[in-house]
C-alpha atoms as a PDB file:
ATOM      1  CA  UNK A   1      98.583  90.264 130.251  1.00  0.00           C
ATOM      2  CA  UNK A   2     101.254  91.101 132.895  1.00  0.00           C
ATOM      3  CA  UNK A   3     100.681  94.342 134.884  1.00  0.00           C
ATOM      4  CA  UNK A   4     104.191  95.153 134.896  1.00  0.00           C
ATOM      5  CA  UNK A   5     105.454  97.410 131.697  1.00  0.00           C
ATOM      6  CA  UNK A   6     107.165  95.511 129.088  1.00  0.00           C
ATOM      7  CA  UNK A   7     110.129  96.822 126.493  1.00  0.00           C
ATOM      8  CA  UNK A   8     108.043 100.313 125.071  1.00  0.00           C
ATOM      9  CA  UNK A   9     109.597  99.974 122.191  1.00  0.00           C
ATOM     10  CA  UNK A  10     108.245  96.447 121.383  1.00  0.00           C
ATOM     11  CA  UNK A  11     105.221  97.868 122.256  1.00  0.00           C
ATOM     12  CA  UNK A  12     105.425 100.719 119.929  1.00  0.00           C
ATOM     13  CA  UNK A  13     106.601  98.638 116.808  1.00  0.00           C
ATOM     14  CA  UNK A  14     103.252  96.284 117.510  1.00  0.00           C
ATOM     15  CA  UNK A  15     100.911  99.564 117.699  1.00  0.00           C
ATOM     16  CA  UNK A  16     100.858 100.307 121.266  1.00  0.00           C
ATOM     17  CA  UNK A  17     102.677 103.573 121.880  1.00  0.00           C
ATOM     18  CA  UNK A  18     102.969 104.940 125.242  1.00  0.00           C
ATOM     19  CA  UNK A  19     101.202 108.410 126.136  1.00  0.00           C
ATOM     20  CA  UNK A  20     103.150 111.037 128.101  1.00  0.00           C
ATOM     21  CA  UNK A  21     100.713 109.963 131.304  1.00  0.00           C
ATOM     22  CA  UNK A  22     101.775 107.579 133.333  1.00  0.00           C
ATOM     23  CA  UNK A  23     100.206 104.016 132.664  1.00  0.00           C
ATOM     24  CA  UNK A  24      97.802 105.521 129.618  1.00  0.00           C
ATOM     25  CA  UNK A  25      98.538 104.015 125.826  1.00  0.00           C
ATOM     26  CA  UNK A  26      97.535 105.182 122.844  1.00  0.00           C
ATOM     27  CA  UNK A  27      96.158 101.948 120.262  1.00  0.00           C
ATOM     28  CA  UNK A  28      96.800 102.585 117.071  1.00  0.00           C
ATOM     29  CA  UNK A  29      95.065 100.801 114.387  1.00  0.00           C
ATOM     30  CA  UNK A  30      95.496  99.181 111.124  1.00  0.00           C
ATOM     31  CA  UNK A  31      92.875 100.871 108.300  1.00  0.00           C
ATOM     32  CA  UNK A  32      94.199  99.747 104.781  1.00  0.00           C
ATOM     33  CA  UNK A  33      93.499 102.428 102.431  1.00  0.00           C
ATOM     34  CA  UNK A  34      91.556 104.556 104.650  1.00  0.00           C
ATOM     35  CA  UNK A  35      88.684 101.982 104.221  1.00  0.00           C
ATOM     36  CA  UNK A  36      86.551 100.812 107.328  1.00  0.00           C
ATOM     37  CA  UNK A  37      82.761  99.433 107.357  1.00  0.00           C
ATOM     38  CA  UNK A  38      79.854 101.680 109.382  1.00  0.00           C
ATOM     39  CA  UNK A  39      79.925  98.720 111.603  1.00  0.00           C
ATOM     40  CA  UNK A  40      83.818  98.443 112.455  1.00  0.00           C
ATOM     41  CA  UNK A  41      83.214 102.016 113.226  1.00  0.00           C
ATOM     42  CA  UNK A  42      80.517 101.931 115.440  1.00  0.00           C
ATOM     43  CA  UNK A  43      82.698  99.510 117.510  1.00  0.00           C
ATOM     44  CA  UNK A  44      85.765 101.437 117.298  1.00  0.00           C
ATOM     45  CA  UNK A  45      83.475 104.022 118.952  1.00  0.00           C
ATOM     46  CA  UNK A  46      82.158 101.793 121.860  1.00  0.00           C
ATOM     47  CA  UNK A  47      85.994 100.662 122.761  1.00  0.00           C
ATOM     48  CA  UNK A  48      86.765 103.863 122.809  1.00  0.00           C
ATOM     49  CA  UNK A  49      84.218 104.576 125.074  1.00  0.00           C
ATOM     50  CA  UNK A  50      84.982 101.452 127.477  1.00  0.00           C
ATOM     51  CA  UNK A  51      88.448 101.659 127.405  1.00  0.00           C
ATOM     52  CA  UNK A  52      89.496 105.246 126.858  1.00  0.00           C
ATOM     53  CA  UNK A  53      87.494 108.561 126.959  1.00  0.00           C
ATOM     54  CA  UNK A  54      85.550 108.167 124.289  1.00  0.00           C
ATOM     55  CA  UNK A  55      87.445 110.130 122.053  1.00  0.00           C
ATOM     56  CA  UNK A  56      89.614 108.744 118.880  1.00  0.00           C
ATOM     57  CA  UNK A  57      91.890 110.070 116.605  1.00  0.00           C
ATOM     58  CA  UNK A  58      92.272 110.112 112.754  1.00  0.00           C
ATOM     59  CA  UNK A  59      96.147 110.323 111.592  1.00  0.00           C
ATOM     60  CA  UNK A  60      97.423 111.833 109.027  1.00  0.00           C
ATOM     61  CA  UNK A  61      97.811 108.452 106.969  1.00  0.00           C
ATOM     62  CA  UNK A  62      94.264 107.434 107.214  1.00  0.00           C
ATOM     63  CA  UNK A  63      94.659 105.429 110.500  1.00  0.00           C
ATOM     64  CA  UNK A  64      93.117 105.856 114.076  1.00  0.00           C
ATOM     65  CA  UNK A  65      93.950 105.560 117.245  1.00  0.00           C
ATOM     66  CA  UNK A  66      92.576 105.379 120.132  1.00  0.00           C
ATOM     67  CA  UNK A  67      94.451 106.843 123.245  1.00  0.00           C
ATOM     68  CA  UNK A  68      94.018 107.006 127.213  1.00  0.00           C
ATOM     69  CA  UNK A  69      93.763 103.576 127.471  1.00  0.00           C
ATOM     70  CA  UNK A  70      95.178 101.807 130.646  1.00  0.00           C
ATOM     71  CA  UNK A  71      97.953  99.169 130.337  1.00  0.00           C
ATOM     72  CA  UNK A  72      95.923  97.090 132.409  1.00  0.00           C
ATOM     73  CA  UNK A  73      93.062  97.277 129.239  1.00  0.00           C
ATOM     74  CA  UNK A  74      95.024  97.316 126.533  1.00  0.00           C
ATOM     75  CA  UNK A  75      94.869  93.257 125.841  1.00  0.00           C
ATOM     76  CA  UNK A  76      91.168  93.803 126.125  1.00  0.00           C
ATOM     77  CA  UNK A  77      91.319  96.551 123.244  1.00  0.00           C
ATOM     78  CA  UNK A  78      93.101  94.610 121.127  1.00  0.00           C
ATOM     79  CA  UNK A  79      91.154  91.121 121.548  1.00  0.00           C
ATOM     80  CA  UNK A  80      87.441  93.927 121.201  1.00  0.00           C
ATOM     81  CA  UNK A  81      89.608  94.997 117.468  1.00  0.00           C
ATOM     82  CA  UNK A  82      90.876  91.620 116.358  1.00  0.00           C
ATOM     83  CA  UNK A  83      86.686  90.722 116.991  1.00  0.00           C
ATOM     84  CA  UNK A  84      85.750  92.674 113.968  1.00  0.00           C
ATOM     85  CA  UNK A  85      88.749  92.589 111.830  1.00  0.00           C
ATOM     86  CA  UNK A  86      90.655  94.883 112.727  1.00  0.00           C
ATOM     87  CA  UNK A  87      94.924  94.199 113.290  1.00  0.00           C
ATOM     88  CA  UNK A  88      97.193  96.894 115.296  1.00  0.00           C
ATOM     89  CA  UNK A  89      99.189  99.452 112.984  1.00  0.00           C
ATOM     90  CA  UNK A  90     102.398  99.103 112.881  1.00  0.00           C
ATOM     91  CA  UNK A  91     105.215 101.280 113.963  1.00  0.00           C
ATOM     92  CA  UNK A  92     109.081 102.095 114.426  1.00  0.00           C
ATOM     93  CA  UNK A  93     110.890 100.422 111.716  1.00  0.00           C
ATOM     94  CA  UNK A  94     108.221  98.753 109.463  1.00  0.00           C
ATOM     95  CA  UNK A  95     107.140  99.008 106.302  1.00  0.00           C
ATOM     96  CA  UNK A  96     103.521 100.533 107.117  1.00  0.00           C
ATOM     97  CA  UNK A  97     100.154 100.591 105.906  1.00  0.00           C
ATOM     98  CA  UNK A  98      99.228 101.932 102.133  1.00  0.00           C
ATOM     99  CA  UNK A  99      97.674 105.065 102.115  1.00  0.00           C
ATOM    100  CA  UNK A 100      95.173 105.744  99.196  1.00  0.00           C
ATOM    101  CA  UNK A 101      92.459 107.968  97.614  1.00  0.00           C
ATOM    102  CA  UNK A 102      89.189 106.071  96.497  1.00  0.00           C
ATOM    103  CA  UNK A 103      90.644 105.782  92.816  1.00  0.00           C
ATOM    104  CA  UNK A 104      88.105 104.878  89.997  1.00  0.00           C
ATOM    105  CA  UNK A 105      85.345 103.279  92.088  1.00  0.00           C
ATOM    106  CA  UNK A 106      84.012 106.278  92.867  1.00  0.00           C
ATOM    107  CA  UNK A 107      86.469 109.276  91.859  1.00  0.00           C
ATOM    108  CA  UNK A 108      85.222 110.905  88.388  1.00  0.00           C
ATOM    109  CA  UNK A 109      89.245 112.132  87.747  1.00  0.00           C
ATOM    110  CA  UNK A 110      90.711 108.835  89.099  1.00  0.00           C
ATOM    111  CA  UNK A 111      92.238 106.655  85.903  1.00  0.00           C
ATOM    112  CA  UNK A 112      92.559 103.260  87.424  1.00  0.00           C
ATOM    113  CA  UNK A 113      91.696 101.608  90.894  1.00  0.00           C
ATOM    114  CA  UNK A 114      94.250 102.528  93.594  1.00  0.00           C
ATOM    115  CA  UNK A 115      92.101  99.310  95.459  1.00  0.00           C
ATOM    116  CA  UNK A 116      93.283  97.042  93.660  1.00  0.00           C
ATOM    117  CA  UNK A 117      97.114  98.287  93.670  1.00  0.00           C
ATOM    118  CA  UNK A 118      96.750  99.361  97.254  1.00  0.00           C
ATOM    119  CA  UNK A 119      95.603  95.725  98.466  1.00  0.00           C
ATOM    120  CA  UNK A 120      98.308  94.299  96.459  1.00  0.00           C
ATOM    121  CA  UNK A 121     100.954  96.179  98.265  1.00  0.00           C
ATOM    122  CA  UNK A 122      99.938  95.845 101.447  1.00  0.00           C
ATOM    123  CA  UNK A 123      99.687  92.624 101.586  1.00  0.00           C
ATOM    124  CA  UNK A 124     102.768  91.472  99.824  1.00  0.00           C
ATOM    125  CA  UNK A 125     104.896  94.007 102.170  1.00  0.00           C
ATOM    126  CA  UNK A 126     102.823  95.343 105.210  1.00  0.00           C
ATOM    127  CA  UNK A 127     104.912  94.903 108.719  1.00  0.00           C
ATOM    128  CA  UNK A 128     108.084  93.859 106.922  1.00  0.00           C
ATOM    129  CA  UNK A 129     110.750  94.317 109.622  1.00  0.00           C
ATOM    130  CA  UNK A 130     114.845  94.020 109.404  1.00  0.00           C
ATOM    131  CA  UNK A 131     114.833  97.382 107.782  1.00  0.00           C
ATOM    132  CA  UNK A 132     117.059 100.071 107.879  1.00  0.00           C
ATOM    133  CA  UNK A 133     113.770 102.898 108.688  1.00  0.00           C
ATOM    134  CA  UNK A 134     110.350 103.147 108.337  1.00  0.00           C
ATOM    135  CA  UNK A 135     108.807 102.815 104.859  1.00  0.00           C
ATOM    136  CA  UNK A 136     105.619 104.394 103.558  1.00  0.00           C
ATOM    137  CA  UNK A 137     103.767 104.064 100.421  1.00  0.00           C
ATOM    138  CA  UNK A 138     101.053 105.625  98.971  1.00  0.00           C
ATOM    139  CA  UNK A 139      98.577 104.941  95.786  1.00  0.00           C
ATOM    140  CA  UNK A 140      96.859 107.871  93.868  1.00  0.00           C
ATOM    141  CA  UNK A 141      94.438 107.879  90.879  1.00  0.00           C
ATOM    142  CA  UNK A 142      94.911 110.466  88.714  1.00  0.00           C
ATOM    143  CA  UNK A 143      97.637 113.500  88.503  1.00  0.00           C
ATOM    144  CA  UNK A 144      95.671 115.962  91.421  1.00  0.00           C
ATOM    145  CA  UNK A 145      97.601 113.524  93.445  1.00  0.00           C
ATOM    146  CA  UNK A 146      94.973 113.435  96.620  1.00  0.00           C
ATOM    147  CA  UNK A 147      97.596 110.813  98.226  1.00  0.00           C
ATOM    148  CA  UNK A 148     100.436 112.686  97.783  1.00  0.00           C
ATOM    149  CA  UNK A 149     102.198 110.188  96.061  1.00  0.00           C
ATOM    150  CA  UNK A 150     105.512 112.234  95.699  1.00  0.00           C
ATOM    151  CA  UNK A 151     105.511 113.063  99.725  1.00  0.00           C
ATOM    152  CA  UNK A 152     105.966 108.681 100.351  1.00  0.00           C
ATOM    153  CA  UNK A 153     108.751 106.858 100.000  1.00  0.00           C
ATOM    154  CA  UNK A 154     107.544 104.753  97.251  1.00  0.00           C
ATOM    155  CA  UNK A 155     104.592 106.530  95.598  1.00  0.00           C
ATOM    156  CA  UNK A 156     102.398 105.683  92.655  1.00  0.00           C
ATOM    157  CA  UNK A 157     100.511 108.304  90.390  1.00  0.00           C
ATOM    158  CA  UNK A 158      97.864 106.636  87.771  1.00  0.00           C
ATOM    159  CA  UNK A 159      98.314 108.247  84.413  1.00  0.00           C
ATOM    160  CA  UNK A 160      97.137 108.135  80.440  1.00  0.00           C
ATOM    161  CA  UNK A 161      99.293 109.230  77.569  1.00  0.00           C
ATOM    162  CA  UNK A 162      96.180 110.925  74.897  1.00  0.00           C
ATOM    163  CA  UNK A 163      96.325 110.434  71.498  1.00  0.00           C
ATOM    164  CA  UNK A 164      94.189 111.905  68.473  1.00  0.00           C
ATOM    165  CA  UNK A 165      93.224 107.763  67.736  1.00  0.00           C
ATOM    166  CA  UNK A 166      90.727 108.298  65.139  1.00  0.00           C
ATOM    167  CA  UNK A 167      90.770 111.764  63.086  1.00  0.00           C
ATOM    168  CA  UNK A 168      87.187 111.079  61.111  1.00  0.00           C
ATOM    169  CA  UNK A 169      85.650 110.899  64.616  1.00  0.00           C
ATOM    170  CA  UNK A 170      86.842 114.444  65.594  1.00  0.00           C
ATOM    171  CA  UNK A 171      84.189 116.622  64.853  1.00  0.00           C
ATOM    172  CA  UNK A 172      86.902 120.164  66.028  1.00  0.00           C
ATOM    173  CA  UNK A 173      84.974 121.057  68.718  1.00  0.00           C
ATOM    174  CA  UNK A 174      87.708 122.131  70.609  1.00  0.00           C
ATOM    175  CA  UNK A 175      86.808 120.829  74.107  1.00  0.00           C
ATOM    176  CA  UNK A 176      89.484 118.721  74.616  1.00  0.00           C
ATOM    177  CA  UNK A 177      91.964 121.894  74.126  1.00  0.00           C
ATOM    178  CA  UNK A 178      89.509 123.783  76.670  1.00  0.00           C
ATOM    179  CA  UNK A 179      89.917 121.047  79.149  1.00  0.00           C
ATOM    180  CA  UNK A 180      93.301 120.880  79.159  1.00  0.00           C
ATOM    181  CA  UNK A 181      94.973 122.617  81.958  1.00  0.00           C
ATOM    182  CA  UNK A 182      98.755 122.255  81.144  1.00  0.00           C
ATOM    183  CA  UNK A 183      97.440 124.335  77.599  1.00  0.00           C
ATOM    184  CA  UNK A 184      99.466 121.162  76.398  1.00  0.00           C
ATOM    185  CA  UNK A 185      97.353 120.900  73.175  1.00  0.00           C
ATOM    186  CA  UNK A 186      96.975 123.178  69.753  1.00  0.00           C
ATOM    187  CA  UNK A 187      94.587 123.176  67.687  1.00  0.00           C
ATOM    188  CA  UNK A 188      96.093 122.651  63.935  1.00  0.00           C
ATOM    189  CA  UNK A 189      93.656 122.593  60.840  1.00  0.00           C
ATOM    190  CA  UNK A 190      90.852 122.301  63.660  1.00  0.00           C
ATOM    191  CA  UNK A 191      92.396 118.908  65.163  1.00  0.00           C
ATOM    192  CA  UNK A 192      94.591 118.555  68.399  1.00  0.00           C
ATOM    193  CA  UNK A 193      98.214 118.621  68.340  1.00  0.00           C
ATOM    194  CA  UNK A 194      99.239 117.196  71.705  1.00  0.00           C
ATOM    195  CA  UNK A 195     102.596 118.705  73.784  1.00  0.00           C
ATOM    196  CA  UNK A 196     103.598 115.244  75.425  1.00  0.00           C
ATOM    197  CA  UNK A 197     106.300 117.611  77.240  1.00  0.00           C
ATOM    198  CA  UNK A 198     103.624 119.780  78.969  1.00  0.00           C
ATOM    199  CA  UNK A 199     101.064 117.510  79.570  1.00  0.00           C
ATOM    200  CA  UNK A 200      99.947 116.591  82.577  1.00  0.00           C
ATOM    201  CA  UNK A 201      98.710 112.787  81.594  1.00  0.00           C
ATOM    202  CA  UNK A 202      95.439 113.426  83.940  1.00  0.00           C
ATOM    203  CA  UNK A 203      93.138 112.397  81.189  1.00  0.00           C
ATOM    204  CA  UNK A 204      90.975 115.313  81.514  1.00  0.00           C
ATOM    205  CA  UNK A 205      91.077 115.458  77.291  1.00  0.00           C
ATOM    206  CA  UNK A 206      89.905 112.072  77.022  1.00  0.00           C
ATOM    207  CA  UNK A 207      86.819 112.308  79.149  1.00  0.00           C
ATOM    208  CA  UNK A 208      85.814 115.638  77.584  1.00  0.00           C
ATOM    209  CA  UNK A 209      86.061 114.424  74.271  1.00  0.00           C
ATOM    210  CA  UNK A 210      82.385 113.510  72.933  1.00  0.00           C
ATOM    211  CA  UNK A 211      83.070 111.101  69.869  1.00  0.00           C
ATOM    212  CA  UNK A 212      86.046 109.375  71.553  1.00  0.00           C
ATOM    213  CA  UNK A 213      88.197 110.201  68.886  1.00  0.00           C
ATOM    214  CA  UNK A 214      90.912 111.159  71.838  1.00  0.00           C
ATOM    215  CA  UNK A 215      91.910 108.101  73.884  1.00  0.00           C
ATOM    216  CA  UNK A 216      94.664 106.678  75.389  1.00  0.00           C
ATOM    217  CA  UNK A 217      97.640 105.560  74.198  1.00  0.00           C
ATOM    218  CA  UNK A 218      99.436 104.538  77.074  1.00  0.00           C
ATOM    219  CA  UNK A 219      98.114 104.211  80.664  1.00  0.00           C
ATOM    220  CA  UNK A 220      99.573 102.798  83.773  1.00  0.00           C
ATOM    221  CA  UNK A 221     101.420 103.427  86.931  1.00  0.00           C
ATOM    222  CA  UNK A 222     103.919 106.316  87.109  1.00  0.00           C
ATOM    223  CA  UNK A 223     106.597 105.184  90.413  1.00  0.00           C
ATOM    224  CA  UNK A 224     108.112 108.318  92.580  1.00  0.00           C
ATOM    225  CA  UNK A 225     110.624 107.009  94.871  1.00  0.00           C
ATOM    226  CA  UNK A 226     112.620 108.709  97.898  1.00  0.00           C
ATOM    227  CA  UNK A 227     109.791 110.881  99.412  1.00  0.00           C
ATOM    228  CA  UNK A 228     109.287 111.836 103.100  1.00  0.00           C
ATOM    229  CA  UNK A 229     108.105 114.779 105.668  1.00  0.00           C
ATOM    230  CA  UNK A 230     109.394 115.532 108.627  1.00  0.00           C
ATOM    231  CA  UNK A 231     112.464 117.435 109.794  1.00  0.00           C
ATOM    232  CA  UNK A 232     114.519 117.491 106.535  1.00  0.00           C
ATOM    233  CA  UNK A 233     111.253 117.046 103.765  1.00  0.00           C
ATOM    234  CA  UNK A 234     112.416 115.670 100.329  1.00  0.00           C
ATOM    235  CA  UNK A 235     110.329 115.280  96.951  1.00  0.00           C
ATOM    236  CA  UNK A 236     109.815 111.809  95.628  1.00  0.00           C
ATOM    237  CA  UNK A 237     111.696 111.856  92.251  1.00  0.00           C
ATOM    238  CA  UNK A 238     109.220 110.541  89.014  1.00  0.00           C
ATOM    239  CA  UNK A 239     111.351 107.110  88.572  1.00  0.00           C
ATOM    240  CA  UNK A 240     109.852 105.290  85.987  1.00  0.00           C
ATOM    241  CA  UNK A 241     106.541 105.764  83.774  1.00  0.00           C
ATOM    242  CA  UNK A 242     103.328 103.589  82.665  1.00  0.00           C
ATOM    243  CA  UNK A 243     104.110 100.477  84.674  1.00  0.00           C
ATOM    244  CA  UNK A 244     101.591  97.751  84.878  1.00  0.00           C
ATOM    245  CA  UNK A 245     100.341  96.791  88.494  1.00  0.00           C
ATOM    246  CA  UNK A 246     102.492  93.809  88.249  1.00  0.00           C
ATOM    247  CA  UNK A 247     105.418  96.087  87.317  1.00  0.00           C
ATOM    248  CA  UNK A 248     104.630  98.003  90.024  1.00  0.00           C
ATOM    249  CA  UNK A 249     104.550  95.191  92.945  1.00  0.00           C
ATOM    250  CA  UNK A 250     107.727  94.169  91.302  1.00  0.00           C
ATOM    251  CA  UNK A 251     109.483  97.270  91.161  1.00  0.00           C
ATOM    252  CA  UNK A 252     108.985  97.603  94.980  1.00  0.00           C
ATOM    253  CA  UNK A 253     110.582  94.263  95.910  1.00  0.00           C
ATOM    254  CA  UNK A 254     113.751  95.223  94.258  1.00  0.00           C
ATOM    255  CA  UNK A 255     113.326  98.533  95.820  1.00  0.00           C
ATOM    256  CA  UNK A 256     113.309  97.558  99.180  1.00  0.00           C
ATOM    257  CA  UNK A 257     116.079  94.459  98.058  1.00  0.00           C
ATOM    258  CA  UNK A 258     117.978  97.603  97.406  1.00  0.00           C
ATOM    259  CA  UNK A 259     117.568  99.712 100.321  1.00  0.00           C
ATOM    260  CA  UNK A 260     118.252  96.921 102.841  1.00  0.00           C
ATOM    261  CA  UNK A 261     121.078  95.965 100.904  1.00  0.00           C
ATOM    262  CA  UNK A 262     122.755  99.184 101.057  1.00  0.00           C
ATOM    263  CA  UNK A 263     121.483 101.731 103.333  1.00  0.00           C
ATOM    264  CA  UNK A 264     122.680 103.036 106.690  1.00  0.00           C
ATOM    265  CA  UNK A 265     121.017 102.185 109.555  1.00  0.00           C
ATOM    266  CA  UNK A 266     118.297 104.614 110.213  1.00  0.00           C
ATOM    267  CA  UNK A 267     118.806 105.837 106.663  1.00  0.00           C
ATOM    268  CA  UNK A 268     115.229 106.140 105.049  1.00  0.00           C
ATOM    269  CA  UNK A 269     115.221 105.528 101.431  1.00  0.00           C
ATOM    270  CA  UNK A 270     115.198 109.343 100.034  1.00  0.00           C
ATOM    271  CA  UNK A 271     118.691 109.784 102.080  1.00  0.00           C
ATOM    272  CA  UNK A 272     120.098 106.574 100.340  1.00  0.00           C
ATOM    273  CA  UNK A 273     119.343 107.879  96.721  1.00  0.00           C
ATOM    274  CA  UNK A 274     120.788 111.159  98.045  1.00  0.00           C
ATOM    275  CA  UNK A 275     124.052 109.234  98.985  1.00  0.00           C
ATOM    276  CA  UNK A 276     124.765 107.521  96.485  1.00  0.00           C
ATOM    277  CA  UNK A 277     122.953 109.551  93.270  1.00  0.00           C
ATOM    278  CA  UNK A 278     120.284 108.093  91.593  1.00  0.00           C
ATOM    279  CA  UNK A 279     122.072 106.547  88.577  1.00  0.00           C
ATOM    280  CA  UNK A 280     123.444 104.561  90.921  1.00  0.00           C
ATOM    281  CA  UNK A 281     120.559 103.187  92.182  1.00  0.00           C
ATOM    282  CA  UNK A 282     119.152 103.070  89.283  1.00  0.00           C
ATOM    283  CA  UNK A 283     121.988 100.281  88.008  1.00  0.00           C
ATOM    284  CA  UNK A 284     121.537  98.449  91.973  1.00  0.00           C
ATOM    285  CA  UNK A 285     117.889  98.425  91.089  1.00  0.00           C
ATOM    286  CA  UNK A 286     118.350  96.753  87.913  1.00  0.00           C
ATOM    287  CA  UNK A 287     120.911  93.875  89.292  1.00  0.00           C
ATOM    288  CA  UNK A 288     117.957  93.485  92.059  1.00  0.00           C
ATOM    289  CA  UNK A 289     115.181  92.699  89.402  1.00  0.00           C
ATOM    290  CA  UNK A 290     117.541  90.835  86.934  1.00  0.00           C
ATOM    291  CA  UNK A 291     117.890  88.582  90.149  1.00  0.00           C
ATOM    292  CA  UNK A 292     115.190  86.014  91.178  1.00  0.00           C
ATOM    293  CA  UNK A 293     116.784  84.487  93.860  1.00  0.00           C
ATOM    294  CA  UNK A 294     117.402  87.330  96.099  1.00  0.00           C
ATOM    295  CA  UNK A 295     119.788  90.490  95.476  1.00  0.00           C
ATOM    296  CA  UNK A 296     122.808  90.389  96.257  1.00  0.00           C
ATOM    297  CA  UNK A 297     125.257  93.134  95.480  1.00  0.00           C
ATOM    298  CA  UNK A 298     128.370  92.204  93.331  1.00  0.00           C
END
């Protein structure tokens, strides 16, 4: 690698971001969903130790990075990382890494597996460039919403309608009513009435009830879109309800048809829906999934 400095911001979209010291970088790297082996790790540890001061740092979004490392060392870094498995995070205007909780392989609450939705994702639209701003996305299991799915750009919340399936199984215990923390169900004539308005679709009923005579009607994917931090923070806004993965993976291709389609430059997607209301998207989002050939807008 050249001694002399290249373009910074090149450097900063690929994942090398320059530190307020002169000639010391910061490496960020790529962890998809928060997930790393003990070994990747334990070398993560010893490059920081070559290369840097031995100290790293864990990011908000699940990532690390590894800073006061010299230009001069930074190919070595990178070559040490790409060794075992691990790419550079992306940066600038990207679409960038899925962020995720550890969904139903280990969670007891989680409803579905935010793996297998979060792998999806980011590999159909990790590092996307020629967009208007960055774009995040993030991938929770259940309603307690440990990735703060309304907080990304595109988030998705796993969810389960209940339903009294089977009234000879209920034996009017009551649990499920105890469980519930929205106090979204009644007990009528010892069975549960269910407020669909109130509840909170976490599940909580299900689980707790002991002859499975609550289940699930519905499950699926519940989409936020238009979420970010920062200096002006705005709320994803629930979008759409009970979409399959597929939906899902779908949904965000015409999303991000949409925003590139339409959006200022530098305007993330949150300020878009602001601009132009979001009925309006709503009806550009449509034309972009009715459209299998690429959007384009009438």
């Amino acid at each position: 690698m050249p001694q002399r400095t290249p373009d910074l911001e090149i450097l900063k979209a690929g994942g090398i971001i320059k530190q307020r010291q002169e000639d010391f970088f910061l490496v960020r790297l790529k962890v998809t969903l928060g997930e790393l082996t003990s070994d990747q790790l334990a070398a993560i540890g010893d490059i920081a130790r070559q290369y840097g001061r031995g100290k790293i740092h864990i990011t908000i979004r699940q990532g690390i990075e590894i800073p006061w490392v010299r230009w001069a060392d930074v190919q070595a870094v990178t070559d040490r990382l790409a060794e075992i498995g691990i790419p550079l995070g992306a940066c600038g205007p990207r679409i960038r890494v899925v962020v995720a909780c550890q969904g139903d392989d280990v969670c007891p609450h989680a409803l579905a597996s935010t793996r297998s939705l979060g792998l999806a994702l980011d590999s159909r639209f990790y590092g996307q460039s020629g967009v208007p701003h960055k774009l995040k996305m993030g991938v929770t299991g259940c309603p307690n919403a440990c990735a703060k799915p309304q907080e990304h750009d595109i988030g998705f919340m796993a969810v389960a309608l209940p339903e009294l399936a089977d009234e000879e199984l209920c034996i009017s215990c009551g649990l499920c009513a105890e469980g519930c923390r929205a106090k979204a169900i009644e007990l009528v004539e010892g069975k549960p009435v269910f407020d669909l308005n109130r509840c909170y679709r976490d599940g909580e009923c299900i689980s707790r009830c002991p002859t499975a005579a609550v289940s699930a009607a519905r499950t699926g994917w519940n989409l936020f879109v238009g979420g970010k931090w920062g200096r002006e923070p705005r709320m994803g806004q629930l979008f759409e309800e009970f979409l399959t993965e597929e939906e899902a993976l779908d949904r965000v291709e015409s999303i991000v048809a949409v925003w590139k389609q339409l959006a200022l430059p530098g305007e993330r997607l949150g300020k878009l829906i602001d601009r132009i209301g979001i009925d309006a998207f709503r009806q550009e989002l449509t034309a972009a999934s009715k459209s299998r050939n690429g959007y384009r807008r009438p």
